[in-house]
C-alpha atoms as a PDB file:
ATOM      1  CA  UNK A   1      25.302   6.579  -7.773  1.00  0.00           C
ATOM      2  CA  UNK A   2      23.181   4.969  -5.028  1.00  0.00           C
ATOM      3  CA  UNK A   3      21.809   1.558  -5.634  1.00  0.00           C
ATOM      4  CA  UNK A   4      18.195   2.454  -6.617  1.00  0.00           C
ATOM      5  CA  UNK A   5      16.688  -1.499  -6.508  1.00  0.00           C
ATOM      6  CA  UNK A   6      13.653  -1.820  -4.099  1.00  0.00           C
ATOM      7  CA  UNK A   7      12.598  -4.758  -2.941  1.00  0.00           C
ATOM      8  CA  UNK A   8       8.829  -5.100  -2.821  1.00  0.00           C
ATOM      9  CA  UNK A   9       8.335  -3.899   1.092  1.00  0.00           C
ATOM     10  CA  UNK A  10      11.137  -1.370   0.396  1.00  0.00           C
ATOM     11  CA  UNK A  11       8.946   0.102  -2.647  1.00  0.00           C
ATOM     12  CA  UNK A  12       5.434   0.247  -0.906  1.00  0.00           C
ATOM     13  CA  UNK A  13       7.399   2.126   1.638  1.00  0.00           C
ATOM     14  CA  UNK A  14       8.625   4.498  -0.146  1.00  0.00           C
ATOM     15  CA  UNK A  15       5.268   4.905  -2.121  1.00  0.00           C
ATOM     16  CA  UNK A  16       3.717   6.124   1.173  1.00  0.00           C
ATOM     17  CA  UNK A  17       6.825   8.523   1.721  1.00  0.00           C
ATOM     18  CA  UNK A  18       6.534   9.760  -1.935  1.00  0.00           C
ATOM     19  CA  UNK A  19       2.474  10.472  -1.124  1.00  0.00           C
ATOM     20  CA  UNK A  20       3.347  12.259   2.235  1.00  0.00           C
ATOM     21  CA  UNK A  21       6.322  13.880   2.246  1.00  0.00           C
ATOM     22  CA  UNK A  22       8.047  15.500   4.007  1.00  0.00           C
ATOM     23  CA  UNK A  23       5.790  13.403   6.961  1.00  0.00           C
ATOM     24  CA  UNK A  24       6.589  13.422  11.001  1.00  0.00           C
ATOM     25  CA  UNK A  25       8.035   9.730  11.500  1.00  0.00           C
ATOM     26  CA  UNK A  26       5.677   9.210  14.450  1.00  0.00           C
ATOM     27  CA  UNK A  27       2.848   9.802  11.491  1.00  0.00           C
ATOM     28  CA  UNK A  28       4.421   7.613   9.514  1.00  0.00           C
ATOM     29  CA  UNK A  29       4.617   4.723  11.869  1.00  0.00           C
ATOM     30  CA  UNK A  30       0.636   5.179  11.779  1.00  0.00           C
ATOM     31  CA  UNK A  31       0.038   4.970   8.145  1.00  0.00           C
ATOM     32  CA  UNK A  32       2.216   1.740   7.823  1.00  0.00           C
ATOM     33  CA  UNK A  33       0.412   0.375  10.492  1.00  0.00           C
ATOM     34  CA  UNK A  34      -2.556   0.723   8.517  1.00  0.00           C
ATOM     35  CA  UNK A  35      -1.426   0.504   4.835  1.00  0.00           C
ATOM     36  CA  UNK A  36       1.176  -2.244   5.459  1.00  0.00           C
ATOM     37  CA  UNK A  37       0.538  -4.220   9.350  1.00  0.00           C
ATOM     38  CA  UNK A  38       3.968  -3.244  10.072  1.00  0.00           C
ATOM     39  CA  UNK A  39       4.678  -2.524  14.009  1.00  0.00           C
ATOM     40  CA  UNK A  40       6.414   0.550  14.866  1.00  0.00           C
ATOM     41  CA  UNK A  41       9.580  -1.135  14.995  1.00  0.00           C
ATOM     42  CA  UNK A  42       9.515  -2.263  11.613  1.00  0.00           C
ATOM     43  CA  UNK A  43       8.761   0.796  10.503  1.00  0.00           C
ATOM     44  CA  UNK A  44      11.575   2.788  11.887  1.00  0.00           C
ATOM     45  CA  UNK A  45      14.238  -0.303  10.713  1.00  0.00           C
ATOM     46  CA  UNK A  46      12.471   0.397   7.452  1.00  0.00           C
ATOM     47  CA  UNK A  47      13.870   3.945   7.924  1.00  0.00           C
ATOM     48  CA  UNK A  48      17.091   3.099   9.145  1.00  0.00           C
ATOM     49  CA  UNK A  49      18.156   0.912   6.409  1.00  0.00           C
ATOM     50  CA  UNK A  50      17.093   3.629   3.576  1.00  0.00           C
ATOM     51  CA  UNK A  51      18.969   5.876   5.208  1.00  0.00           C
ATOM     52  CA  UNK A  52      21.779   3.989   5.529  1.00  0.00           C
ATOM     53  CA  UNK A  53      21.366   3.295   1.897  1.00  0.00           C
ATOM     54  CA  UNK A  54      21.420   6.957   0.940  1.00  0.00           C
ATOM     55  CA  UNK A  55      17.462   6.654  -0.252  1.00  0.00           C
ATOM     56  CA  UNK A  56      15.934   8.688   2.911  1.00  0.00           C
ATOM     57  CA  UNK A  57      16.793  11.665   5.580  1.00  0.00           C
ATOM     58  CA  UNK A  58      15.328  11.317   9.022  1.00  0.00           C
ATOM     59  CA  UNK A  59      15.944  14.783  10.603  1.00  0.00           C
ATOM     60  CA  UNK A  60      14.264  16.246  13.740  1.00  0.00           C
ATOM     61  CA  UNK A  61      11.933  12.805  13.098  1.00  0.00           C
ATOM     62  CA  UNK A  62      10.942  13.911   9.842  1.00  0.00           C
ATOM     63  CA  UNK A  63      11.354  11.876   6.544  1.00  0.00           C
ATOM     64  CA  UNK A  64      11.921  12.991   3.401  1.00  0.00           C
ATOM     65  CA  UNK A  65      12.817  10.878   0.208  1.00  0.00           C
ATOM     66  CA  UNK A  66      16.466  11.762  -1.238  1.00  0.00           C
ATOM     67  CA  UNK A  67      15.480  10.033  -4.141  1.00  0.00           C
ATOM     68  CA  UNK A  68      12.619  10.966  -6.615  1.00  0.00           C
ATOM     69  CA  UNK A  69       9.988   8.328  -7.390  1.00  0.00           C
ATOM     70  CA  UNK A  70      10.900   9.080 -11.031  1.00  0.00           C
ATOM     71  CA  UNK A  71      14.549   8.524 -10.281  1.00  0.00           C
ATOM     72  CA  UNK A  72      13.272   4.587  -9.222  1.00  0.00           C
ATOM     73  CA  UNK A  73      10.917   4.213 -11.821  1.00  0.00           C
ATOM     74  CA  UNK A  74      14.024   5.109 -14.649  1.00  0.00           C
ATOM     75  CA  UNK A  75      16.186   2.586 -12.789  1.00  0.00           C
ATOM     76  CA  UNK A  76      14.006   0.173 -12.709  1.00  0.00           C
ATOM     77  CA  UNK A  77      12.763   0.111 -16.093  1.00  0.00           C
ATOM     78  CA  UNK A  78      16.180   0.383 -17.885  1.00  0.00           C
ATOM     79  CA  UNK A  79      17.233  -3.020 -15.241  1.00  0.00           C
ATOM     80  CA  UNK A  80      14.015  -4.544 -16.754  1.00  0.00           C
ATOM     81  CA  UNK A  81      14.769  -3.321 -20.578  1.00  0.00           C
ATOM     82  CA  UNK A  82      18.359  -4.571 -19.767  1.00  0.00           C
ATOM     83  CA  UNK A  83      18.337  -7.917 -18.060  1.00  0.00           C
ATOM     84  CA  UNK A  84      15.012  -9.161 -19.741  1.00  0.00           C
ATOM     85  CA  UNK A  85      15.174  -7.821 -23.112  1.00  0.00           C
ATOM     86  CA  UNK A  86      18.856  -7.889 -23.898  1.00  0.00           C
ATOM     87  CA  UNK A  87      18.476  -4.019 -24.109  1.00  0.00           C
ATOM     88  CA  UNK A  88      16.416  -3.978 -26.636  1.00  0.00           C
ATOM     89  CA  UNK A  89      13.598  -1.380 -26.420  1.00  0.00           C
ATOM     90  CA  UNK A  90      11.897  -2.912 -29.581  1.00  0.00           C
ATOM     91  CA  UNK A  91      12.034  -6.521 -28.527  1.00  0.00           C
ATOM     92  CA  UNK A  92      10.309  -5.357 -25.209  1.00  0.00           C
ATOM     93  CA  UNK A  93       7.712  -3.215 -26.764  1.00  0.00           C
ATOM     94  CA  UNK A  94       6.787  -5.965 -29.519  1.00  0.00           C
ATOM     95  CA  UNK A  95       6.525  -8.376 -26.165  1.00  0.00           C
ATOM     96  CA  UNK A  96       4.340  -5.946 -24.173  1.00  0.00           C
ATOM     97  CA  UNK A  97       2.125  -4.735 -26.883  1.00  0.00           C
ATOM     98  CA  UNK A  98       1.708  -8.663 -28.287  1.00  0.00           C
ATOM     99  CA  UNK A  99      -2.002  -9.496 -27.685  1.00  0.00           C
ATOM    100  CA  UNK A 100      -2.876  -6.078 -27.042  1.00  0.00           C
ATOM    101  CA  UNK A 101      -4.951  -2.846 -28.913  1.00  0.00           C
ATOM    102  CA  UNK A 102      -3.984   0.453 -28.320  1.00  0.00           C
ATOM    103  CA  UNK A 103      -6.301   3.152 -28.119  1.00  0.00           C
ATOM    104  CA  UNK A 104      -5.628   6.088 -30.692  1.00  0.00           C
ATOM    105  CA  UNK A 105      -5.242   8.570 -27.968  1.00  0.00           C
ATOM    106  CA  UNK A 106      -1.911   5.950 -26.439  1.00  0.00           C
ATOM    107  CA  UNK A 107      -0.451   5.187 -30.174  1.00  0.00           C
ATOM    108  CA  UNK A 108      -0.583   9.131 -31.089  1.00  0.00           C
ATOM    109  CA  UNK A 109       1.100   9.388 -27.199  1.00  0.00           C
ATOM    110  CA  UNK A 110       3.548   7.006 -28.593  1.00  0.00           C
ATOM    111  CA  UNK A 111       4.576   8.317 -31.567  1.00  0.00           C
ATOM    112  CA  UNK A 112       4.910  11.439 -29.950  1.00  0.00           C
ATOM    113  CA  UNK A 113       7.723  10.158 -27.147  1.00  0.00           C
ATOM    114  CA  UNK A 114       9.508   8.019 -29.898  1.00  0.00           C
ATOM    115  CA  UNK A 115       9.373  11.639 -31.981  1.00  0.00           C
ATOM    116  CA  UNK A 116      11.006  13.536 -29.088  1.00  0.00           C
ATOM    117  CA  UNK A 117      13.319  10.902 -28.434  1.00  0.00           C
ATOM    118  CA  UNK A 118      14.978  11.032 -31.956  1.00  0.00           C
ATOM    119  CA  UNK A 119      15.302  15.018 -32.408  1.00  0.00           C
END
């Protein structure tokens, strides 16, 4: 499977990608310029080194993610859950929620997800 670890530049990137796709790289170069201050050049060695990474396809000078944000967001949260909380989804949930209320609408959410999960 493809390495799916952004680096901070690499995910606001892709974040613009995600919003626009499938977006003319000439377009593209625009939006970064305004989003990000990144010079054309940047931009399209942004777009090189995805691709080389298997993450984006620049055909005919349009760019389309290979990758769903979804896909990142999965692999990123079970690297979190793994290298911060020994794996432990309880350990990280009793560390997030510390200090914190839930609303009844996000602890009914909750239970739902954690009711799914175990069917």
């Amino acid at each position: 499977m493809t390495d799916l670890k952004l680096f901070a530049a690499e995910r606001k990137f892709m974040d613009i990608i995600w919003e626009h796709e499938p977006i003319n790289s000439t377009q593209l170069t625009k939006i970064c310029l305004q989003k990000l201050g990144w010079k054309k050049s940047t931009t399209y060695t942004m777009i090189r080194k995805l691709v080389n990474r298997g993450l984006l396809k620049n055909e005919n000078a349009t760019v389309t993610a290979l990758v769903k944000r979804e896909q990142v967001q999965k692999y990123e949260s079970e690297t979190l859950l793994e290298q911060s909380f020994d794996g432990s989804l309880p350990v990280f949930l009793a560390t997030f929620l510390q200090d914190k209320a839930l609303s009844k609408e996000e602890a009914e959410e909750l239970q739902r997800m954690i009711q799914e999960a175990t069917k």
